[in-house]
C-alpha atoms as a PDB file:
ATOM      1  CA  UNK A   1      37.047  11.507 -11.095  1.00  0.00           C
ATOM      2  CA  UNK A   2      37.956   8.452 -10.401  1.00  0.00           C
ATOM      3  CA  UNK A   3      36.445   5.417 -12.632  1.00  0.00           C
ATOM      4  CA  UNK A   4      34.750   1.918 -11.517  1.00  0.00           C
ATOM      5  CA  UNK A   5      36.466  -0.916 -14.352  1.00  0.00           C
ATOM      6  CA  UNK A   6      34.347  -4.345 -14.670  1.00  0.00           C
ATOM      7  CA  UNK A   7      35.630  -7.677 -15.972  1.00  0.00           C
ATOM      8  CA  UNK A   8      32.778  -9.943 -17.328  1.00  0.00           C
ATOM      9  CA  UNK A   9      34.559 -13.149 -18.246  1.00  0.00           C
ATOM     10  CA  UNK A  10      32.935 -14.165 -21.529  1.00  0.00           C
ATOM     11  CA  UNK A  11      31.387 -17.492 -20.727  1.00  0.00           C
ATOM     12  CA  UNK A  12      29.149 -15.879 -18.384  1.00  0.00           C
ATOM     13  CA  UNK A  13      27.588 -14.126 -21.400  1.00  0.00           C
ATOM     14  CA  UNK A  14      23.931 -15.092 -22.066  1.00  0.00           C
ATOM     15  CA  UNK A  15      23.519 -16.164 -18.352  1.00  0.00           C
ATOM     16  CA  UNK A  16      21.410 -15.116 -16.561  1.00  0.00           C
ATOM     17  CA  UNK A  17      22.721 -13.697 -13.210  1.00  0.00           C
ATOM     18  CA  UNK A  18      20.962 -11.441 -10.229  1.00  0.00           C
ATOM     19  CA  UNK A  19      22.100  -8.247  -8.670  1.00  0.00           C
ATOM     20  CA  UNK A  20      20.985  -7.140  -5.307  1.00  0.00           C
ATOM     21  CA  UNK A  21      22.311  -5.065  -2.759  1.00  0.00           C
ATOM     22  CA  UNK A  22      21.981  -4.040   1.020  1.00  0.00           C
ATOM     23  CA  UNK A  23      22.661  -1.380   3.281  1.00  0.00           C
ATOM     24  CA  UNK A  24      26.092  -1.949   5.483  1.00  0.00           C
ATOM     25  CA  UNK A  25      26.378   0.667   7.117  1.00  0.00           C
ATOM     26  CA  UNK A  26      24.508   3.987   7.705  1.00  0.00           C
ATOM     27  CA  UNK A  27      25.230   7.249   9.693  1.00  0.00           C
ATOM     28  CA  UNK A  28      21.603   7.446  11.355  1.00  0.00           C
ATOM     29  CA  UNK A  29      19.734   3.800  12.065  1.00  0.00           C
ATOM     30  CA  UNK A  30      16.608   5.472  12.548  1.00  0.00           C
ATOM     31  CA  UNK A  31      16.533   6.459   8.420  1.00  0.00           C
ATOM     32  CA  UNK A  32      18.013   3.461   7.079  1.00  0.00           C
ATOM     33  CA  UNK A  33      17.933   0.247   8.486  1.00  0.00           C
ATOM     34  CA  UNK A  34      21.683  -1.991   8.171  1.00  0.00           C
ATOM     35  CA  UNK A  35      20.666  -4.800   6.160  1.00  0.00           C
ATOM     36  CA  UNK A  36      17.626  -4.205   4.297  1.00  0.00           C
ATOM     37  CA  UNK A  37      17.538  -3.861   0.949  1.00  0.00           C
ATOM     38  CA  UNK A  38      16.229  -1.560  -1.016  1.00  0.00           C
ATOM     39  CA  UNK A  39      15.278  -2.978  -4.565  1.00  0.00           C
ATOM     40  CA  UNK A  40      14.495  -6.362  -5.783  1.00  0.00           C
ATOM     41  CA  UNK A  41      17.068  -7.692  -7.450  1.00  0.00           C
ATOM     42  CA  UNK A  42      18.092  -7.023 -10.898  1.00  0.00           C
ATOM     43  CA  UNK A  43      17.388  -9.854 -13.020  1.00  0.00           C
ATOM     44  CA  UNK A  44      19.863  -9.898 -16.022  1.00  0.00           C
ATOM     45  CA  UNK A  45      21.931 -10.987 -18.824  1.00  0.00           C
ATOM     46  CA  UNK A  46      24.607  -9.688 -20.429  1.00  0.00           C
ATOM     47  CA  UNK A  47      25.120  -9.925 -24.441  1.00  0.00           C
ATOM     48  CA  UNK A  48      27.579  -8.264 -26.955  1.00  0.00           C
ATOM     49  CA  UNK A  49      26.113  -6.086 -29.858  1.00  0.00           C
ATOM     50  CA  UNK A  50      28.364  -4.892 -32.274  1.00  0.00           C
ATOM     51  CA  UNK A  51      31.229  -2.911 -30.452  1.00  0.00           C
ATOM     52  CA  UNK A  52      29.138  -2.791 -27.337  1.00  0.00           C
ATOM     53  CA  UNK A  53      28.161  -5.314 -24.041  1.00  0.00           C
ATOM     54  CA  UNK A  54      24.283  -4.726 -23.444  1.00  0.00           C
ATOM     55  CA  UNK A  55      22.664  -5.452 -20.194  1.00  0.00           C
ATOM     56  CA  UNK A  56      19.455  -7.075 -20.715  1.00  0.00           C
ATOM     57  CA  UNK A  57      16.555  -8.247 -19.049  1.00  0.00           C
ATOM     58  CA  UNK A  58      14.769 -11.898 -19.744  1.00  0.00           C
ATOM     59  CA  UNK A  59      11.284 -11.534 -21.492  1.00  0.00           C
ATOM     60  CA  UNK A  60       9.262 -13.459 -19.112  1.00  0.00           C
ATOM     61  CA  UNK A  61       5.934 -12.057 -20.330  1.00  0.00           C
ATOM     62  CA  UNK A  62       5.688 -14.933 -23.199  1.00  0.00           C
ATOM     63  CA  UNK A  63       7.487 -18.214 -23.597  1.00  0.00           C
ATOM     64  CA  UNK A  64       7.104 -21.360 -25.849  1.00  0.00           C
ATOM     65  CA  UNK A  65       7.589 -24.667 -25.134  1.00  0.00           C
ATOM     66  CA  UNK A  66       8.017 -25.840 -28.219  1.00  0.00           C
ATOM     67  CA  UNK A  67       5.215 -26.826 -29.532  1.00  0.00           C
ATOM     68  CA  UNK A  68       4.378 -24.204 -31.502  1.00  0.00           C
ATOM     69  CA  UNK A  69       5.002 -23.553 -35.328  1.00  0.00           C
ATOM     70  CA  UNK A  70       8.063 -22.702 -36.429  1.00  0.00           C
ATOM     71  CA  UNK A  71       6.755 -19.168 -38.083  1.00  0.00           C
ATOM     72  CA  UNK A  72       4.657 -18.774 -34.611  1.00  0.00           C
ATOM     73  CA  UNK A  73       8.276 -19.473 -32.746  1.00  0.00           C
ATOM     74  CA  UNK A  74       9.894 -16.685 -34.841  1.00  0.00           C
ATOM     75  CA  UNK A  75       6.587 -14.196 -34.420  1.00  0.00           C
ATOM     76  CA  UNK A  76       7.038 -14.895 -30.866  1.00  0.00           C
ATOM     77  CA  UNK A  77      11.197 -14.243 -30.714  1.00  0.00           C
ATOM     78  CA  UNK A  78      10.622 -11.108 -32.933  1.00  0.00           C
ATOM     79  CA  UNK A  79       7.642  -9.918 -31.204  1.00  0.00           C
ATOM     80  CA  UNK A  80       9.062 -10.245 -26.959  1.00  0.00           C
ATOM     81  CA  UNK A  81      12.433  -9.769 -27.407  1.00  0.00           C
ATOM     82  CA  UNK A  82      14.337  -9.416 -24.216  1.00  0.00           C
ATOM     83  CA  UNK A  83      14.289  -5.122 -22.883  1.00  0.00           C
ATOM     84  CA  UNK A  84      17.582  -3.679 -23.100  1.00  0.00           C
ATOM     85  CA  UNK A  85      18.603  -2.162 -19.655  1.00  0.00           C
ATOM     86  CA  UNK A  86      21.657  -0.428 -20.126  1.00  0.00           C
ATOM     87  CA  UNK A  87      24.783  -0.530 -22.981  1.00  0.00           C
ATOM     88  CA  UNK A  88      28.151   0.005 -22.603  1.00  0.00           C
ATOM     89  CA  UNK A  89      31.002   0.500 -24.552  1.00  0.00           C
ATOM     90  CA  UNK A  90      33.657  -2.141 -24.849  1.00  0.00           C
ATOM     91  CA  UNK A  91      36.910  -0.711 -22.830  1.00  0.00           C
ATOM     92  CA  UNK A  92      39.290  -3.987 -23.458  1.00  0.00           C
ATOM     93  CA  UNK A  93      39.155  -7.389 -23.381  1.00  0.00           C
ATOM     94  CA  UNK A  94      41.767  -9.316 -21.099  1.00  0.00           C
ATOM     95  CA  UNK A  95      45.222 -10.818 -22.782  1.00  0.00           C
ATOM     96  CA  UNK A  96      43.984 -14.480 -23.789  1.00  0.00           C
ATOM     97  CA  UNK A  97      40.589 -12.449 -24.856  1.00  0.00           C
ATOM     98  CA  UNK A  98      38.385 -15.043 -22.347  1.00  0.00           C
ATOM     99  CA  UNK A  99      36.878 -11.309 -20.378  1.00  0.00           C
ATOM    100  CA  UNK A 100      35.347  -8.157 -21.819  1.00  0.00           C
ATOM    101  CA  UNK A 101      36.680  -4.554 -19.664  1.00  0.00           C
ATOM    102  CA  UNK A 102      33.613  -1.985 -19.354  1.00  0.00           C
ATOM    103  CA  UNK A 103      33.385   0.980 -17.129  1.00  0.00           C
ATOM    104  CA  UNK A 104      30.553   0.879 -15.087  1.00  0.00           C
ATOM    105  CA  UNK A 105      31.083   3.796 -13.021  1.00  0.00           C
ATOM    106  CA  UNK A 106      27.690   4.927 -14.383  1.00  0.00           C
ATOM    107  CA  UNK A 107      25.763   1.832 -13.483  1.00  0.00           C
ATOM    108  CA  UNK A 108      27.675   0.791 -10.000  1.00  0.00           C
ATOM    109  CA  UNK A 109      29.071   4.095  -8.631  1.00  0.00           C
ATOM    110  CA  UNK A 110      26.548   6.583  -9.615  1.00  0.00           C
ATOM    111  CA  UNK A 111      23.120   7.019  -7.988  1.00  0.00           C
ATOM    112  CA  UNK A 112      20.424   5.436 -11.120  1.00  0.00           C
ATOM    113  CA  UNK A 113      16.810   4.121 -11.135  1.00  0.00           C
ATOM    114  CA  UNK A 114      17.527   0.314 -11.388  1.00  0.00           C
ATOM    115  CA  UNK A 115      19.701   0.742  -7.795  1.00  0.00           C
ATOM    116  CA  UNK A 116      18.025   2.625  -5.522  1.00  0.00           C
ATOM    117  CA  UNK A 117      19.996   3.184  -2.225  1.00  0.00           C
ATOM    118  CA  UNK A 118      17.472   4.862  -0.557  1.00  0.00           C
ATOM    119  CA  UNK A 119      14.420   3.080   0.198  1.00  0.00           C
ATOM    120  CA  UNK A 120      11.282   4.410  -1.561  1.00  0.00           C
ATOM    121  CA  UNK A 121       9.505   4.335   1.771  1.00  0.00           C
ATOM    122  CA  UNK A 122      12.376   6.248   3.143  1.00  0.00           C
ATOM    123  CA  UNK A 123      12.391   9.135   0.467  1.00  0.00           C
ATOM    124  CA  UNK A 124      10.485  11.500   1.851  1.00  0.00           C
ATOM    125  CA  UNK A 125      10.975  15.453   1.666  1.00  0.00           C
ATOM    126  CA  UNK A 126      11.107  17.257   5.190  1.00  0.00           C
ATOM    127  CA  UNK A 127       9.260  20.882   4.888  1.00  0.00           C
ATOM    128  CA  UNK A 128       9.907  22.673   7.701  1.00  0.00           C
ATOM    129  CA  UNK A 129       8.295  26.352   8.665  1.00  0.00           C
ATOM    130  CA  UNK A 130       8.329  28.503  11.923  1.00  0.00           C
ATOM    131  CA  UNK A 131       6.472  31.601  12.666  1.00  0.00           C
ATOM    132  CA  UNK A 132       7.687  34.935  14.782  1.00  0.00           C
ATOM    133  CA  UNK A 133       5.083  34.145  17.265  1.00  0.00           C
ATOM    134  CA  UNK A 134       5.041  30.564  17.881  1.00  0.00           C
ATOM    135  CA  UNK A 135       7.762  29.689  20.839  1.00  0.00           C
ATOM    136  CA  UNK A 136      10.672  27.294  19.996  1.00  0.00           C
ATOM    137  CA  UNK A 137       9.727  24.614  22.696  1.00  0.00           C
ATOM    138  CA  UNK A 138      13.487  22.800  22.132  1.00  0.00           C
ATOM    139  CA  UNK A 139      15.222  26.314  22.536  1.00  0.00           C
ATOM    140  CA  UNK A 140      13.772  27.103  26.383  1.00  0.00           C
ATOM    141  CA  UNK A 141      15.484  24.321  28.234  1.00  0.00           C
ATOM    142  CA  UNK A 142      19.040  25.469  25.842  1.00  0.00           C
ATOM    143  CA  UNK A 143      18.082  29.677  26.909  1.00  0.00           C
ATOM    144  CA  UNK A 144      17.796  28.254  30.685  1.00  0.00           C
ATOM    145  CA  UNK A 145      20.884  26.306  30.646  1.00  0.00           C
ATOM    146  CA  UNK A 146      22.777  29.370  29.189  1.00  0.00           C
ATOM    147  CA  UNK A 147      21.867  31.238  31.787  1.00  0.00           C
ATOM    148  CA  UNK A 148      22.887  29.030  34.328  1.00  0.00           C
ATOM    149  CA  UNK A 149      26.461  28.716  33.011  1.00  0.00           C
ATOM    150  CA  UNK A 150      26.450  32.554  32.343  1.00  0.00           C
ATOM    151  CA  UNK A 151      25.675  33.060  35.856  1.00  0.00           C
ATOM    152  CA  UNK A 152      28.210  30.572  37.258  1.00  0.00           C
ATOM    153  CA  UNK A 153      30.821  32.559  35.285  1.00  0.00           C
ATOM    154  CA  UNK A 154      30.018  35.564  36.023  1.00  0.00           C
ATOM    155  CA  UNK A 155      30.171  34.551  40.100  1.00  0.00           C
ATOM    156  CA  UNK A 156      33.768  32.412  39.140  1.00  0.00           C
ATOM    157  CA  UNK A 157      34.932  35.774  37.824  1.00  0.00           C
ATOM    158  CA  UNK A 158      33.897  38.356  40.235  1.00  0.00           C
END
């Protein structure tokens, strides 16, 4: 299997960056629609924990402008710390060392709950049944028109 490589150049760590995504291109238009999208975007930062780059997400539930104590500053950093998202395991870093190598074929190349390519409105599960007695309305007109090329053979041949 083939594996998806990322280079996160290491001043863009502790920035916080979006990820969103769209549909290009689809094999039936009437399921999914070419440029919607189906997730908000991913609101994120990346950070490096021990031997490890960790995706996480800003804590946007509590802030402080400053004004507050410093022991109610550190209750508050200890208490809301930013949600971890996803972690993965340093690959390489580049030759000068400026970019961290991860494989994200998990994360970008994999179906997973943060990137949903199918639209939750669009999920839905088809159940299907059919009965001996009930009459296949779409099969008639295909029985006729079977008949009528049988019988155009048939008077070709004889």
């Amino acid at each position: 299997m083939e594996k998806l490589y990322l280079e996160i150049p290491v001043k863009y760590l502790h920035k916080e960056m979006l990820l969103g995504g769209c549909i290009s291109s689809t094999t039936d238009p009437t399921y999914l629609t070419i440029g919607t999208k189906s997730f908000n975007p991913l609101h994120f930062f990346f950070e490096v924990q021990d031997s490890s780059l960790v995706m996480k997400t800003p804590n946007t539930v509590v802030y402080s402008d400053g004004s507050a104590s410093m022991q109610m500053q550190e209750a508050l950093k200890i208490n809301y710390r930013d949600p971890v998202l996803m972690g993965f395991r340093i690959s390489a870093y580049n030759n000068d060392s400026t970019a961290i190598v991860i494989d994200a074929t998990d994360f970008l190349a994999r179906p997973n709950s943060m990137l949903p390519i199918i639209p939750k409105k669009s999920q839905v599960i088809w159940l299907l049944s059919a009965s001996q007695r009930v009459k296949c309305l779409m099969l008639e007109p295909l029985r006729v028109l079977i008949a009528i090329l049988l019988s155009i053979l048939t008077s070709t041949i004889s």
